[in-house]
C-alpha atoms as a PDB file:
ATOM      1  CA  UNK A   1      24.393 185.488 102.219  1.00  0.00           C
ATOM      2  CA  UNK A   2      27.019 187.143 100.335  1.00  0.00           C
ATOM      3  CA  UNK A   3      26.288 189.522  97.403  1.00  0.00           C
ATOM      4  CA  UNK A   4      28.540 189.372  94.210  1.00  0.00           C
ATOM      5  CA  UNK A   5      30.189 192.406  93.282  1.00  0.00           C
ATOM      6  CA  UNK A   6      29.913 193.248  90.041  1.00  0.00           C
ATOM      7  CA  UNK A   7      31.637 196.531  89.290  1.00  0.00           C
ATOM      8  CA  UNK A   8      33.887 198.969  92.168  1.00  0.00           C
ATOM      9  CA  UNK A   9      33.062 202.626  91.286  1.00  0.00           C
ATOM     10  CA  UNK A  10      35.018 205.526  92.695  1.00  0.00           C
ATOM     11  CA  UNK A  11      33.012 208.522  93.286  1.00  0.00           C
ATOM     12  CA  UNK A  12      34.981 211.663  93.667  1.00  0.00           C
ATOM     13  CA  UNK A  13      33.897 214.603  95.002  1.00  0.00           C
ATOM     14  CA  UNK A  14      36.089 217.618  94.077  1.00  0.00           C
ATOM     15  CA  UNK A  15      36.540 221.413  95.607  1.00  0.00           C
ATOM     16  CA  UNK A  16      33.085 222.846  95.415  1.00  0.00           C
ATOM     17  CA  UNK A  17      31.125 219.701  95.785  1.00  0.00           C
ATOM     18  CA  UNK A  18      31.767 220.222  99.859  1.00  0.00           C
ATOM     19  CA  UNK A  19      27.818 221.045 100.063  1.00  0.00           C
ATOM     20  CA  UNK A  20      26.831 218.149  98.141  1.00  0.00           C
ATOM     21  CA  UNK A  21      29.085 216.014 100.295  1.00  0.00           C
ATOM     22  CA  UNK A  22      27.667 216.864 103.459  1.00  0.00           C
ATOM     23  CA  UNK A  23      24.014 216.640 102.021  1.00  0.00           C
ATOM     24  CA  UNK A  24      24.836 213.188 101.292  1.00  0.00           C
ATOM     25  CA  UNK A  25      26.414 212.092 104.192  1.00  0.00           C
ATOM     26  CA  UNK A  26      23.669 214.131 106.310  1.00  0.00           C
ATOM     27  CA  UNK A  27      20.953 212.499 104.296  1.00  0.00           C
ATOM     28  CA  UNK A  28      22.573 208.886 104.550  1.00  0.00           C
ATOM     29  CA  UNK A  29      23.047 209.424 108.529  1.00  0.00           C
ATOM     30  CA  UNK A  30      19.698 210.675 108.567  1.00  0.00           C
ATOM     31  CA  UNK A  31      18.336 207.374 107.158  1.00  0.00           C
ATOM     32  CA  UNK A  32      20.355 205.318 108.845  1.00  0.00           C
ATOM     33  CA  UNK A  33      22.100 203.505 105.680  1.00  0.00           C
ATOM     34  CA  UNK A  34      25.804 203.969 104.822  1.00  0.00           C
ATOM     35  CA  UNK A  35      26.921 206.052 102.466  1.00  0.00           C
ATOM     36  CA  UNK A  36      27.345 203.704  99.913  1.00  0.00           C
ATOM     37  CA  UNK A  37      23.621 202.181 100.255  1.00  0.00           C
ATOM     38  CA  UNK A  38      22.114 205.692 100.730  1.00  0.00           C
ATOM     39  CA  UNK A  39      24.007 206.667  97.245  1.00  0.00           C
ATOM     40  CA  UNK A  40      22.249 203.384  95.700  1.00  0.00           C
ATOM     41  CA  UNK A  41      19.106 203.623  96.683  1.00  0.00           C
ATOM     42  CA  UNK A  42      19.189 207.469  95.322  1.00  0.00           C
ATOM     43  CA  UNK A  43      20.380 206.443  91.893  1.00  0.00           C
ATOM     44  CA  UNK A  44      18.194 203.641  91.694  1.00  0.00           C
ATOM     45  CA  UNK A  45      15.565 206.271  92.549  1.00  0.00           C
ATOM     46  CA  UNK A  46      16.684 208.795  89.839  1.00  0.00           C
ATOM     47  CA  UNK A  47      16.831 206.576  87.336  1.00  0.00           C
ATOM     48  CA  UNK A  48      13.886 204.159  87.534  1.00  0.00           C
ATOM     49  CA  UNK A  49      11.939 204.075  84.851  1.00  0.00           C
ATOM     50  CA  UNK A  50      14.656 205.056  82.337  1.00  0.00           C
ATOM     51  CA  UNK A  51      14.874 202.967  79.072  1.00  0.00           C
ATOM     52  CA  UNK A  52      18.301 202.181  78.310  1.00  0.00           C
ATOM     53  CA  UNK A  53      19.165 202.807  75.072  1.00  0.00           C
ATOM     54  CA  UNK A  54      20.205 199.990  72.776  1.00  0.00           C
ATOM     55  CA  UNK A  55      23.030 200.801  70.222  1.00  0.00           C
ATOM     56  CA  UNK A  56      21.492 200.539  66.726  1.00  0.00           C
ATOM     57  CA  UNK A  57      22.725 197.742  64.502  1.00  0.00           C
ATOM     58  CA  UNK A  58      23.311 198.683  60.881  1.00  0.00           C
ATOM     59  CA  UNK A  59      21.966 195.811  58.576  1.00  0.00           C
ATOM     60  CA  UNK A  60      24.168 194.814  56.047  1.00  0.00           C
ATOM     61  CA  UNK A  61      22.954 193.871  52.429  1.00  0.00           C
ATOM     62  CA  UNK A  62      23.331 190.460  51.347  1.00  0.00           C
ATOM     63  CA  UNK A  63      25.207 191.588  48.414  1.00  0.00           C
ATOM     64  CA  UNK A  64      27.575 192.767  50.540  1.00  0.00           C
ATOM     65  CA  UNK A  65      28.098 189.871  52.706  1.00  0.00           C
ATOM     66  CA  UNK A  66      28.143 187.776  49.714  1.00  0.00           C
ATOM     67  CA  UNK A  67      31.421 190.296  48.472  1.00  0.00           C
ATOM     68  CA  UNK A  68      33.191 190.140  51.391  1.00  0.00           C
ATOM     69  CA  UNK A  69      32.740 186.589  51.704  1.00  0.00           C
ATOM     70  CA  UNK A  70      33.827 185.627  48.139  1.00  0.00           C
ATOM     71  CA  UNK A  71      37.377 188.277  48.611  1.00  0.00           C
ATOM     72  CA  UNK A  72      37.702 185.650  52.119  1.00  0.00           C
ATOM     73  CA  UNK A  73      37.475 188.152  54.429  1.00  0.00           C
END
């Protein structure tokens, strides 16, 4: 069955990232996955566990509401 992609993401590696390269392809050959499921499985590794942070909502007084809904905004 076919999985639905939510999101392409480009990783780049640039001049001086030739070591990590290698360790990653070396490490995906390794385990026999390709190098997009052995990157995967390592990030879901690294960040297991980690809350994601939820952006704080700023409560608006009444008053205020009441303002900007009396100007018809």
């Amino acid at each position: 069955m076919a999985r639905k992609i939510l999101k392409k993401q480009t990783v780049t590696f640039y001049e001086g990232d030739e070591q990590l390269l290698e360790k990653v392809e070396a490490a995906a050959k390794t385990s026999r996955q390709s190098f997009q499921a052995f990157v995967l499985s390592a990030l879901e590794s690294k960040v297991s566990g980690i809350e994601i942070p939820q952006e704080n909502q700023t409560e608006v007084p009444s008053e205020t509401k009441d303002k900007v809904k009396d100007l018809g905004w």
